[in-house]
Protein backbone atom coordinates (compact mmCIF):
# COMPACT_ATOMS: atom_id res chain seq x y z
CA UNK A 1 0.00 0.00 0.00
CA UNK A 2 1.21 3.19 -0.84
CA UNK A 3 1.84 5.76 2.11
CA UNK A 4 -0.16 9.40 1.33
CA UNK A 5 1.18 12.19 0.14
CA UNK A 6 4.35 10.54 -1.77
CA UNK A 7 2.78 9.21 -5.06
CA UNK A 8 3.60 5.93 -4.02
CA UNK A 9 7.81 6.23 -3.72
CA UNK A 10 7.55 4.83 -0.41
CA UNK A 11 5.46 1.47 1.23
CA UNK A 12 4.34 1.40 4.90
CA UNK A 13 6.96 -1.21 5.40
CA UNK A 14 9.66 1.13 4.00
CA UNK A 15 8.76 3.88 5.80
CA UNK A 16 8.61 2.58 9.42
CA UNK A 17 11.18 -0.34 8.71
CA UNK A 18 14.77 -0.36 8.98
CA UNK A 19 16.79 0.77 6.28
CA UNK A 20 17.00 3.65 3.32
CA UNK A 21 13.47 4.48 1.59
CA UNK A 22 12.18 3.33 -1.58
CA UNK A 23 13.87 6.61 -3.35
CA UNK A 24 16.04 9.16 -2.07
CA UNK A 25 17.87 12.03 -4.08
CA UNK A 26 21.08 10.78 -5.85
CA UNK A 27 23.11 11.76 -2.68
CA UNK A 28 26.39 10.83 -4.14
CA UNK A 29 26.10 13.81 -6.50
CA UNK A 30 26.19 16.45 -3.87
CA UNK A 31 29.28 17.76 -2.31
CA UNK A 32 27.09 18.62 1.20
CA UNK A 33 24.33 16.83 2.71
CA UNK A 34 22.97 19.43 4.90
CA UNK A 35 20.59 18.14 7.36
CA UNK A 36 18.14 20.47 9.12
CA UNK A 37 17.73 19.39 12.93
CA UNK A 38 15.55 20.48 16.28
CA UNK A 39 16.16 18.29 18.53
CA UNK A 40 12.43 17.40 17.71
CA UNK A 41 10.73 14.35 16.38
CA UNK A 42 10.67 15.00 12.95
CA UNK A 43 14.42 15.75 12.86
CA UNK A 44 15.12 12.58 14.61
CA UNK A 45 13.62 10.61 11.65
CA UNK A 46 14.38 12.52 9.59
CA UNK A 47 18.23 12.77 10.31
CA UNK A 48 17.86 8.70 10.60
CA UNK A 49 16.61 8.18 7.52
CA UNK A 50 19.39 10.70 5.36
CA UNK A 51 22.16 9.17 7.32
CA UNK A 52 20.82 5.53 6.22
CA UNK A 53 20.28 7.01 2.90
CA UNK A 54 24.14 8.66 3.14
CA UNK A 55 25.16 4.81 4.32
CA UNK A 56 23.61 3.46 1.03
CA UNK A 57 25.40 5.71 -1.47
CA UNK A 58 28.48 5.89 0.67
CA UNK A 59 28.59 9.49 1.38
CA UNK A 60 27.76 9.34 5.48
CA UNK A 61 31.19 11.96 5.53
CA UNK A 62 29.34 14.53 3.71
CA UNK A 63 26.46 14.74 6.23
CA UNK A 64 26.72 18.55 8.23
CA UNK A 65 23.85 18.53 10.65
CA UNK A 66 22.80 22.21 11.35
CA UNK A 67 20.96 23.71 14.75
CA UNK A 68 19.03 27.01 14.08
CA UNK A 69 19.03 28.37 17.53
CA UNK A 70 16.13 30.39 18.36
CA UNK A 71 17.51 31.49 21.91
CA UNK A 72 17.59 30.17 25.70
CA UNK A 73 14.12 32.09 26.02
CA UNK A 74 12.29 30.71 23.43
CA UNK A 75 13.91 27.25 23.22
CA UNK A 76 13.15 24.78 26.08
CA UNK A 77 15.92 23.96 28.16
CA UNK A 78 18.39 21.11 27.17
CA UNK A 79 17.75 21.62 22.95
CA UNK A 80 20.19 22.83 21.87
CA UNK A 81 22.70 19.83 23.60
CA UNK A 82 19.61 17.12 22.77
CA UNK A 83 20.36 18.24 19.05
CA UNK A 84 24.24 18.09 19.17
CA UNK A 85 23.47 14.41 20.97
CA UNK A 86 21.53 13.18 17.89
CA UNK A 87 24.03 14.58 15.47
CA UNK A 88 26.75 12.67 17.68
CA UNK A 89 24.72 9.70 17.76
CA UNK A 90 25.94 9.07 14.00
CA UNK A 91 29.20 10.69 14.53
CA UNK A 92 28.24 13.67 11.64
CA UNK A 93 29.38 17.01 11.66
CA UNK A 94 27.46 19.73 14.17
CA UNK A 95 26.94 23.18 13.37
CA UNK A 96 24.89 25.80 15.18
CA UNK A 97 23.92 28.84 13.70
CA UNK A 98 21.62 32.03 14.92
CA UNK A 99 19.94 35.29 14.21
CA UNK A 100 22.77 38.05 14.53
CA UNK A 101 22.68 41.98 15.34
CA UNK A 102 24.95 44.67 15.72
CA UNK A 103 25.29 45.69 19.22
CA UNK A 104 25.65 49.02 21.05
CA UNK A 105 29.85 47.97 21.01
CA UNK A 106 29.80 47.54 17.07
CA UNK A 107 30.40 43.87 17.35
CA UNK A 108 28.56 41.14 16.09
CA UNK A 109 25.76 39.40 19.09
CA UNK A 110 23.12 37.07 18.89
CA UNK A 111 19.56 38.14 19.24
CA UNK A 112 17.26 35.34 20.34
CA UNK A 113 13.37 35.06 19.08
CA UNK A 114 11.39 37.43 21.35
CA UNK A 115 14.51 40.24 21.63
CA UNK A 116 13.80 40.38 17.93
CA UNK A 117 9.88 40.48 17.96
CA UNK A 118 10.29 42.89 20.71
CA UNK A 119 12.52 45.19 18.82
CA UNK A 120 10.14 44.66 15.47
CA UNK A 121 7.09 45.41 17.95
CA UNK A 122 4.56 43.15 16.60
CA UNK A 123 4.14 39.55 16.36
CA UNK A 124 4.94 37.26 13.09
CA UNK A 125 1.91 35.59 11.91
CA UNK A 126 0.90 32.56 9.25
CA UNK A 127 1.11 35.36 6.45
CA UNK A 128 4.47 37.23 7.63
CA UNK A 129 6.53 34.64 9.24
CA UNK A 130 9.57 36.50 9.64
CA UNK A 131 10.55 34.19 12.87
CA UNK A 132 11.09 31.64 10.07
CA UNK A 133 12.57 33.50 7.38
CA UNK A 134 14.85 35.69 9.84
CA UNK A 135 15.39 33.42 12.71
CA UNK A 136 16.19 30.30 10.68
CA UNK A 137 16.51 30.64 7.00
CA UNK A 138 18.68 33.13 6.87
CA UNK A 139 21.38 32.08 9.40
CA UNK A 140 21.13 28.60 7.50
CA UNK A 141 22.11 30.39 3.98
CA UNK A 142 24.80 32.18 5.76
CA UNK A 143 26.39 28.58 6.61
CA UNK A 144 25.40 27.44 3.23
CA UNK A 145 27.88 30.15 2.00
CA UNK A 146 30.50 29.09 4.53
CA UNK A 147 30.14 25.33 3.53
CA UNK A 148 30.47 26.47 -0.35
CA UNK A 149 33.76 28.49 0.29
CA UNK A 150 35.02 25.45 2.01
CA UNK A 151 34.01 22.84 -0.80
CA UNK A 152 35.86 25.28 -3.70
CA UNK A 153 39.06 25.59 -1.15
CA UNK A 154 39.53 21.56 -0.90
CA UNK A 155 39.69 21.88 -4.96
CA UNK A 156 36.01 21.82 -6.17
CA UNK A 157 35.73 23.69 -9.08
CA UNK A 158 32.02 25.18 -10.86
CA UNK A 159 28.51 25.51 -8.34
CA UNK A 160 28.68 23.41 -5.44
CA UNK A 161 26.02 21.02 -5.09
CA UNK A 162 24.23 21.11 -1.49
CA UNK A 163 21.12 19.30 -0.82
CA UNK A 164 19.34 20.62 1.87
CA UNK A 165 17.58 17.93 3.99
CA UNK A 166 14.19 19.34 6.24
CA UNK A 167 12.33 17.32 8.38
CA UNK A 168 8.48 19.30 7.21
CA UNK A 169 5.56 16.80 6.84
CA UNK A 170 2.41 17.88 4.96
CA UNK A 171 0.15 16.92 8.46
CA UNK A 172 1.74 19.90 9.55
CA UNK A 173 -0.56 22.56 7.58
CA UNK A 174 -1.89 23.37 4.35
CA UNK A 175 0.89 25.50 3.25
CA UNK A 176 3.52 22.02 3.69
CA UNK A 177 1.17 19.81 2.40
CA UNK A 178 1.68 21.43 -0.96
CA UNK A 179 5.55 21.27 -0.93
CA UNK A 180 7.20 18.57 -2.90
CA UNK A 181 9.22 16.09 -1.08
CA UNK A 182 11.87 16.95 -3.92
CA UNK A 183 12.02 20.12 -5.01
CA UNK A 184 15.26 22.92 -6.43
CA UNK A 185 15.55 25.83 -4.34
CA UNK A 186 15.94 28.75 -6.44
CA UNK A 187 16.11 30.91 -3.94
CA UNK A 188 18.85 29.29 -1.72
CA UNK A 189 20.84 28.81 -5.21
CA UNK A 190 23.06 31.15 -6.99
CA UNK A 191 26.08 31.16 -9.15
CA UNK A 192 28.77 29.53 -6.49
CA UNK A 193 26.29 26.73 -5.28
CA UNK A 194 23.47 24.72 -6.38
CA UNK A 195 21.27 23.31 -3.63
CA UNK A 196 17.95 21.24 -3.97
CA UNK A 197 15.87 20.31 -1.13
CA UNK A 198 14.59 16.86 0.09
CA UNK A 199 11.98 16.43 2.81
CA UNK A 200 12.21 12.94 3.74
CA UNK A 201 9.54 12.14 5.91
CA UNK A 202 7.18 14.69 3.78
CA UNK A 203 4.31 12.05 3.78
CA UNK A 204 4.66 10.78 7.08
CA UNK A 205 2.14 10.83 10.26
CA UNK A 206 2.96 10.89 13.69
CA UNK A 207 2.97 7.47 14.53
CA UNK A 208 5.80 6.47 11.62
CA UNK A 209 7.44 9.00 12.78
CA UNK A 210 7.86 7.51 16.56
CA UNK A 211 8.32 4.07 15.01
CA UNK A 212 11.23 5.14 13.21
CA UNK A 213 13.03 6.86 16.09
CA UNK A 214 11.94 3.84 18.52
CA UNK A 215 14.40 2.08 15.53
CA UNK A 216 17.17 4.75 15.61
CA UNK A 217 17.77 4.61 19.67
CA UNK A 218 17.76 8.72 19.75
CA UNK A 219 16.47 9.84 23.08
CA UNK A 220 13.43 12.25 22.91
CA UNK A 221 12.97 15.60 24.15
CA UNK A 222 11.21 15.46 27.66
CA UNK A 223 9.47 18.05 26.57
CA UNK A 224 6.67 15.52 25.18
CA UNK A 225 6.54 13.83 28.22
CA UNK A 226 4.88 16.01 29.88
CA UNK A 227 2.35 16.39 26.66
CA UNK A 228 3.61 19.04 24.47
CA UNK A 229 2.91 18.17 21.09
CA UNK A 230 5.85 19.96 19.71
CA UNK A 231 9.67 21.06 19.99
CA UNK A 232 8.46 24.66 18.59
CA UNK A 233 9.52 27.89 19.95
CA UNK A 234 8.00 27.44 23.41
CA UNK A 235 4.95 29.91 22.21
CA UNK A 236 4.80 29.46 18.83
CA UNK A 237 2.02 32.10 17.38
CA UNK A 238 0.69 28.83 14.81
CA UNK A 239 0.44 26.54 18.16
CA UNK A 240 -2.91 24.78 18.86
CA UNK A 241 -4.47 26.95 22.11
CA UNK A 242 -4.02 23.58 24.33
CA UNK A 243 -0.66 23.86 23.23
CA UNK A 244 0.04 27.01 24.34
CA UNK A 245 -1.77 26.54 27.60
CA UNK A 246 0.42 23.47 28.12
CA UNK A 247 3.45 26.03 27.21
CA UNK A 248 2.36 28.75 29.71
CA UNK A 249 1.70 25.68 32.97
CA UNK A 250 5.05 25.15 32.06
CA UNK A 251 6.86 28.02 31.88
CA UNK A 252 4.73 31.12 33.16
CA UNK A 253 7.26 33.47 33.67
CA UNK A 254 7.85 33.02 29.98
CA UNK A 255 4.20 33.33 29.14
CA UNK A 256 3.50 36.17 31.54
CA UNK A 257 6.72 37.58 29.67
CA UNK A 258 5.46 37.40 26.43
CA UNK A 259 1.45 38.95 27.61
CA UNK A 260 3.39 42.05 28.80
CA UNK A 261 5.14 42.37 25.55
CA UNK A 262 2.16 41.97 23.70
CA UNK A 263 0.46 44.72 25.84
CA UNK A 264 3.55 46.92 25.64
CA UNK A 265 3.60 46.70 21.60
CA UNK A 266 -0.28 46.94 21.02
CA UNK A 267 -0.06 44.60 19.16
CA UNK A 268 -2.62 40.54 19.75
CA UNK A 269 -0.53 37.88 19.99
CA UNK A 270 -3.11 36.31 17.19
CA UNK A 271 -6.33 37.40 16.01
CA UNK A 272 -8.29 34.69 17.93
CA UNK A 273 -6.07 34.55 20.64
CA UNK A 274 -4.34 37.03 23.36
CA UNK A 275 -1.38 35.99 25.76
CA UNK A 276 -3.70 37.04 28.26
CA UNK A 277 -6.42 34.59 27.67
CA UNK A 278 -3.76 32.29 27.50
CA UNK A 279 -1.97 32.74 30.94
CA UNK A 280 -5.41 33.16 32.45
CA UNK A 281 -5.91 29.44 30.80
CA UNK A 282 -2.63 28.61 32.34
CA UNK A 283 -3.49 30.03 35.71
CA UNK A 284 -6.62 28.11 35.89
CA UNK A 285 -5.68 24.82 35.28
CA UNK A 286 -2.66 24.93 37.42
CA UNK A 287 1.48 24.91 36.77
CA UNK A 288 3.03 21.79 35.65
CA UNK A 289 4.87 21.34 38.78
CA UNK A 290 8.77 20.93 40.04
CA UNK A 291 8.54 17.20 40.73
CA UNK A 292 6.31 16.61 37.15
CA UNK A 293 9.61 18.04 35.20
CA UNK A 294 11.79 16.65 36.95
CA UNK A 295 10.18 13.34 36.68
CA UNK A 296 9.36 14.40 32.74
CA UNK A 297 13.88 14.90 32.57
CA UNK A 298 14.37 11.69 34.10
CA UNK A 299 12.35 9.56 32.01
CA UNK A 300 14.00 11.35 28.60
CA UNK A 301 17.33 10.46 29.89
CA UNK A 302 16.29 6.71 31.30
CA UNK A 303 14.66 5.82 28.30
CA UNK A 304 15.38 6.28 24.49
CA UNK A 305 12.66 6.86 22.49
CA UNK A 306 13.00 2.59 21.30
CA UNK A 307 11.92 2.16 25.32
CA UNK A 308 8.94 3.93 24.65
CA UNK A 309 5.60 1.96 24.31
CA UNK A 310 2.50 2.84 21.89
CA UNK A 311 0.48 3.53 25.45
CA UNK A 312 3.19 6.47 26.03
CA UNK A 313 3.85 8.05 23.35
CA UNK A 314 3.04 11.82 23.61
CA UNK A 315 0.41 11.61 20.57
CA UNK A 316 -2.00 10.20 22.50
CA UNK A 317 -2.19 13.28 24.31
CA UNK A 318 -3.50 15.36 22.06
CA UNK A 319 -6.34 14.95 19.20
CA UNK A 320 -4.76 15.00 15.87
CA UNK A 321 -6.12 18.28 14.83
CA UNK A 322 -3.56 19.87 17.87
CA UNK A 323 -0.70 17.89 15.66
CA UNK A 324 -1.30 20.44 12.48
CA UNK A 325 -1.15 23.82 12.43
């Protein structure tokens, strides 16, 4: 049977089951296999199944696993080192790359997620998603650039060919369902480098997803133990409300944070939704407590995400219309 969404390049079997999909990209004609990672689910099966694919065509060397970091406040704690864990896990290369400003000094300093919507004074939205395009794309084709200077200075002559690996799926929203799991990316291209993009696990759900990193051994985030649907920003503006509630019983001095900034810039956090109706959700249901993280830490780091059973896996949490944007 065919698996949705990928015109039939991939069975159920292959998807979920050990071993390189049906089709992948030619990988051996790229110079730089650059693969997109969170620390989140997707990115774990993703990054399993290009380094399987790498393994295949012989090329696991040319695998550079990149970090976007968004910032200790809007990242949850321990991402950025659970991401540098699963690109250790197969022994690839780990870069980490961020948003950048000029300081006050003249010298070069990151600026994490919510400085930036701060300083911008309104929030990004499903129209303007500038958290995206400023927060993550465009450190990404800044180490694109680096990784082409460092392909022609080891001899390689003419574009350099980059395939840029992304964990989206097209459950996700509309807009994704729409991409092609193959696709060349103008935009990211010019006249020193070539790169295409490949979305691996395009046409997966949730539950292939958590099969295939119960079969890779990477440990999860601990954030989804304790029901989050999502390694997002920690209040991501296209979040599911129950979501963000979730976010704000979690961390309320990040939610009450983000309430005061949207009353300082005038400016709704989304149409339908205020930060204030959301910490007031927060506040009435109760914080997630001390002892529930703590507990929520230790089971991430006692069990890898093969140790986890169908009964505990964090989809079963939420309805499936709080998986999609």
């Amino acid at each position: 049977m065919a698996a949705t969404g990928q015109d039939g390049l991939w069975t159920v079997r292959e998807l979920t089951g050990p071993g390189v999909p049906a089709w992948a990209p030619p990988l051996g004609g790229y110079h730089v296999l650059l693969v997109n990672i969170s620390g989140g689910k997707d990115s774990q099966a993703t990054l399993d199944v290009a380094v399987a694919a790498a393994d295949a065509a012989g090329v696991r060397d040319r695998i550079v696993a990149v970090f976007a970091d968004l910032g200790d406040a809007d990242e949850w704690p321990g991402t950025l080192e659970l991401a540098r864990e699963h690109a250790a896990h197969y022994g690839v290369r780990f870069e980490v790359v961020c948003r950048e400003v000029t300081g006050e000094d003249g010298a070069r300093r990151p600026q994490g997620l919510i400085e930036h919507i701060e300083a911008r004074g309104m929030w990004p939205d499903a129209a303007r998603r500038y958290c995206t395009s400023d927060a993550k794309r465009a450190p990404v084709y800044r180490l694109l650039t680096r990784l082409a200077a460092e392909q022609r200075d080891v001899g390689i002559t003419g574009p350099v060919r980059i395939l840029n690996v992304m964990g989206l799926r097209a459950q996700e929203s509309p807009a994704r369902r729409l991409l092609a799991p193959f696709s060349h990316d103008e935009r990211a291209s010019n006249g020193r480098r070539h790169v295409d993009q490949w979305l691996p696990v395009h046409g997966w759900n949730v539950t292939q997803v958590w099969d295939r990193i119960e079969q890779a051994g990477t440990r999860p985030h601990f954030i989804y133990l304790l029901g989050m649907p999502r390694l997002s920003c920690r209040f991501c503006v296209l979040a599911s409300r129950a979501a963000l509630v979730l976010a704000a019983r979690i961390d309320p001095a990040g939610a009450r944070r983000r309430a005061e900034a949207e009353e300082r810039m005038g400016h709704r956090f989304r149409v339908d939704l205020s930060m204030r109706e959301v910490v007031a959700a927060a506040e009435a249901a109760g914080s997630v407590t001390a002892s529930e993280i703590t507990a929520a830490v230790r089971a991430s780091r006692r069990f890898t995400a093969a140790g986890m059973t169908a009964e505990a896996r964090p989809a079963g949490m939420f309805p499936v219309e709080d998986w999609v944007a």
